[in-house]
C-alpha atoms as a PDB file:
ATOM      1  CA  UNK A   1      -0.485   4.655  20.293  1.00  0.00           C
ATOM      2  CA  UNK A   2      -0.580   3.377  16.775  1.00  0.00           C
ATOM      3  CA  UNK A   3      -1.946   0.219  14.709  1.00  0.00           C
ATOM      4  CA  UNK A   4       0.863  -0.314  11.858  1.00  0.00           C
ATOM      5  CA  UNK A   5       0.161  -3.521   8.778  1.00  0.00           C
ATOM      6  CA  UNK A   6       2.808  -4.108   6.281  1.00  0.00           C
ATOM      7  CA  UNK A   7       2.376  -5.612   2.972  1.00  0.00           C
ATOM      8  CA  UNK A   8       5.372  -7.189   1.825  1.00  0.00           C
ATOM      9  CA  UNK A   9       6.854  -8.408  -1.717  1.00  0.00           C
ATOM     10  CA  UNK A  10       3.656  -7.028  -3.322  1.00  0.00           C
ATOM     11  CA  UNK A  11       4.094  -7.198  -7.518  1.00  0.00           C
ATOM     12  CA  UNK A  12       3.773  -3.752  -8.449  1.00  0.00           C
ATOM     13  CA  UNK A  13       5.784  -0.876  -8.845  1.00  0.00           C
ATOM     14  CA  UNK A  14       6.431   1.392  -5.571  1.00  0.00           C
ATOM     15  CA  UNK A  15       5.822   4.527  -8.068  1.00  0.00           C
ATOM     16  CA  UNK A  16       2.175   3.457  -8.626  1.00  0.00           C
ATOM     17  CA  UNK A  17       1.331   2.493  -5.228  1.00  0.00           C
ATOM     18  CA  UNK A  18       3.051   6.150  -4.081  1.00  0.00           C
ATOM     19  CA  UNK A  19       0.658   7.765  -6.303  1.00  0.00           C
ATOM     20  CA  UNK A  20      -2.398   5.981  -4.466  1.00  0.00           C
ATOM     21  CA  UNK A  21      -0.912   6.337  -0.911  1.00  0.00           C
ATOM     22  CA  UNK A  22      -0.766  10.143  -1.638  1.00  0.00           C
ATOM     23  CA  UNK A  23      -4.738  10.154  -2.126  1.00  0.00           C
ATOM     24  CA  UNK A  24      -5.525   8.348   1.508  1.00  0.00           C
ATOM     25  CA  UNK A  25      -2.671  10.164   3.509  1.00  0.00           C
ATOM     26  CA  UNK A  26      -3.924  11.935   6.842  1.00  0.00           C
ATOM     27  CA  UNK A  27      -7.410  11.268   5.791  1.00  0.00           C
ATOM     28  CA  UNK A  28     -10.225   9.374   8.238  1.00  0.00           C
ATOM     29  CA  UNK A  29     -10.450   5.294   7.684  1.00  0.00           C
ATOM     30  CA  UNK A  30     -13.675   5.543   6.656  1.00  0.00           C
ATOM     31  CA  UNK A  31     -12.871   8.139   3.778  1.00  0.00           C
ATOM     32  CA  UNK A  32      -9.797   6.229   2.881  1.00  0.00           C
ATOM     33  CA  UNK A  33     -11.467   3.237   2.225  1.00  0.00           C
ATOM     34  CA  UNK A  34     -14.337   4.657   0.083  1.00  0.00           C
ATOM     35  CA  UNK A  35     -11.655   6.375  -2.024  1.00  0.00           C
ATOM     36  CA  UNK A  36      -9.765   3.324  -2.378  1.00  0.00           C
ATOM     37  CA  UNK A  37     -12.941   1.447  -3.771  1.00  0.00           C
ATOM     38  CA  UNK A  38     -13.747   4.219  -6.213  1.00  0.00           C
ATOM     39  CA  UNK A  39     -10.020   4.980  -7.516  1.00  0.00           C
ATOM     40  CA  UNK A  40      -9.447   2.933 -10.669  1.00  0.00           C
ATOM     41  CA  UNK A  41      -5.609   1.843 -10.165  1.00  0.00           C
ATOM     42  CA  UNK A  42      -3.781  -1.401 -10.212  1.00  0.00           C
ATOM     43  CA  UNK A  43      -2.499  -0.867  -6.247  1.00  0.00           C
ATOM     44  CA  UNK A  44      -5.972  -0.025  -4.562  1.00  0.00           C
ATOM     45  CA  UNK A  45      -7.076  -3.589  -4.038  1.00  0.00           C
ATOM     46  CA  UNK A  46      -3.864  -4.463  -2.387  1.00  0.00           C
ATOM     47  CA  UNK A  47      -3.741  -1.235  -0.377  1.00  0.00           C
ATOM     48  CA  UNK A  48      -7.654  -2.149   0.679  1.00  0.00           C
ATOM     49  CA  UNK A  49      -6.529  -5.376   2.397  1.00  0.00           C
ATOM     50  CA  UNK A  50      -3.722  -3.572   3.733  1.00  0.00           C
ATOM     51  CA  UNK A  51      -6.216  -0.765   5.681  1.00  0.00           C
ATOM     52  CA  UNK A  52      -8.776  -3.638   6.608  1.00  0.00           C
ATOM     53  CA  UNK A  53      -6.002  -5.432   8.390  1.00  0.00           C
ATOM     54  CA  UNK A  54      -4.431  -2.471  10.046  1.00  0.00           C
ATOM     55  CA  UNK A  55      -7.987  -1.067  11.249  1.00  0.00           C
ATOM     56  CA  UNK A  56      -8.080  -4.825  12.793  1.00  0.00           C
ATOM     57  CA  UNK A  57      -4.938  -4.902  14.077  1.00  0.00           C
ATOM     58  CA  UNK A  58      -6.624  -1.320  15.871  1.00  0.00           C
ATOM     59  CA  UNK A  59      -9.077  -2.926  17.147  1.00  0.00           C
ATOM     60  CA  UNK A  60      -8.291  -6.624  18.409  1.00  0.00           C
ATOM     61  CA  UNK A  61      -5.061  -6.043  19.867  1.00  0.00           C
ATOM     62  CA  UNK A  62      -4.816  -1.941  20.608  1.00  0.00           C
ATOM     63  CA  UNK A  63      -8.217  -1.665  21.826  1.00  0.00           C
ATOM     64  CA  UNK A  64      -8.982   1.583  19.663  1.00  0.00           C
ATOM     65  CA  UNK A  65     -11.931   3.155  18.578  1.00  0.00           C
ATOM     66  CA  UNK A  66     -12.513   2.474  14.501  1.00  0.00           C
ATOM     67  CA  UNK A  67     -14.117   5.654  14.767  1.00  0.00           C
ATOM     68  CA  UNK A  68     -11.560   7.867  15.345  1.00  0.00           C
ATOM     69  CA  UNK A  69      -9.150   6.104  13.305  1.00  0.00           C
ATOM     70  CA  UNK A  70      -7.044   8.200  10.717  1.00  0.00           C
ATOM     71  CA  UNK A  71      -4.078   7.327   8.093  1.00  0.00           C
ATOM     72  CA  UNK A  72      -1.123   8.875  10.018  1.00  0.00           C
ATOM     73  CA  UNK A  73       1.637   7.461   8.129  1.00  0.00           C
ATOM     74  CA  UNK A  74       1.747   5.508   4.954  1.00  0.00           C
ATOM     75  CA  UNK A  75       4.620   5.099   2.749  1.00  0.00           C
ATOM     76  CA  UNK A  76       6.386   2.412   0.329  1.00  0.00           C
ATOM     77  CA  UNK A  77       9.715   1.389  -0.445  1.00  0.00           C
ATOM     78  CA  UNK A  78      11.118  -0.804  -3.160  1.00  0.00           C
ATOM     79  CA  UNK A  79      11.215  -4.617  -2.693  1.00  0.00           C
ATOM     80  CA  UNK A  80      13.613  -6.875  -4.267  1.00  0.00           C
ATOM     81  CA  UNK A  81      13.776  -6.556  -8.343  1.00  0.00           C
ATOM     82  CA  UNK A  82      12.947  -9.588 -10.744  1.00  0.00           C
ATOM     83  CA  UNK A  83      15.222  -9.611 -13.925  1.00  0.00           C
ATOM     84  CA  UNK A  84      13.589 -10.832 -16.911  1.00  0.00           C
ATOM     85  CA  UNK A  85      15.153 -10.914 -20.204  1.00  0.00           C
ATOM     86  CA  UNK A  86      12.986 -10.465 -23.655  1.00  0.00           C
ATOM     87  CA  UNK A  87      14.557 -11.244 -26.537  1.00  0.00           C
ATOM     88  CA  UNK A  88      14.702  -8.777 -29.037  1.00  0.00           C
ATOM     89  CA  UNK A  89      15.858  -8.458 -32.927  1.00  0.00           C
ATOM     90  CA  UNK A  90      19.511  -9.170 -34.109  1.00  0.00           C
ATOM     91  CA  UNK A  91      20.391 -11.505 -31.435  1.00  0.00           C
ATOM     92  CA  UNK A  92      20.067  -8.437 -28.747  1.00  0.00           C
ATOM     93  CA  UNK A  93      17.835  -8.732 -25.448  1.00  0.00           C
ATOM     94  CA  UNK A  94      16.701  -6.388 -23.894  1.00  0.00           C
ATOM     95  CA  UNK A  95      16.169  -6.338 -19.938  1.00  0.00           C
ATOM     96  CA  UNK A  96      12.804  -6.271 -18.136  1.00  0.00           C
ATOM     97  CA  UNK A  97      12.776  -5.282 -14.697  1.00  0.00           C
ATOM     98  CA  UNK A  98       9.664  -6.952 -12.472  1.00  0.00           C
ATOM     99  CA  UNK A  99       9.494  -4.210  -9.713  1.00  0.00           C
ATOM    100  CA  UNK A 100       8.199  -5.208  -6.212  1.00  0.00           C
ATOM    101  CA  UNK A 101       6.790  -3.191  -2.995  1.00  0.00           C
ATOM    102  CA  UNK A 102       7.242  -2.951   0.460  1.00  0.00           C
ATOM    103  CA  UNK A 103       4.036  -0.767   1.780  1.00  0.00           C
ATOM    104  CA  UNK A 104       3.649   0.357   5.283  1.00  0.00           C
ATOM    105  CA  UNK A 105       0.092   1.513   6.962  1.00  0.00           C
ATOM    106  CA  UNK A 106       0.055   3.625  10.153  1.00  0.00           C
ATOM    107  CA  UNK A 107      -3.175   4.685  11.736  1.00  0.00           C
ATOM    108  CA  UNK A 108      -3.714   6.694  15.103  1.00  0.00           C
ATOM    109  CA  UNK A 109      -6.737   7.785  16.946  1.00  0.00           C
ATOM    110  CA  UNK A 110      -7.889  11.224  16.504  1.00  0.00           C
ATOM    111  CA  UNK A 111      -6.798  13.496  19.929  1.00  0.00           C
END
């Protein structure tokens, strides 16, 4: 059995919240959260949200113990892209790209 929470659309680039995810994989909740309060990066406050709503989702509808809770799986792919355009000298422009997220959670209950 596993809890799974999605965060969807999130603005940030999926190469900075890989580098986070890679810090709280196949580690207990409890451990995971502590180093996501004490990691200075951009994606850790999403990514906090993300593992209090999964460890809920645990709980309330699975019926698991947040005890033996562990990050199983976690993993992010790229959302959509926003296209900006800043204008640059000699008439040029040069193109911005606004990267977006989809992250995935997956815990499981320790055997």
């Amino acid at each position: 059995m596993e809890a799974r929470a999605t965060l969807k659309y999130t603005r940030i680039s999926p190469r900075k919240v890989g580098l986070v995810l890679d810090l709280i994989r196949n580690k207990p909740v409890d451990l995971a959260m502590a180093i996501l309060k004490h990691t200075p990066k951009a994606a850790c406050e999403d990514l906090q949200k993300l593992l209090k709503s999964a460890v809920a989702n645990a709980e309330n509808n699975l019926n698991m113990d947040k005890n033996n809770l562990y990050v199983a799986e976690c993993f992010v792919c790229p959302g959509p892209i926003l296209k900006r355009i800043r204008p640059s000298s000699h008439g040029r422009a040069f193109r911005i790209l606004k990267r977006t997220s989809h992250v995935t959670l997956v815990l499981k209950e320790k055997e």
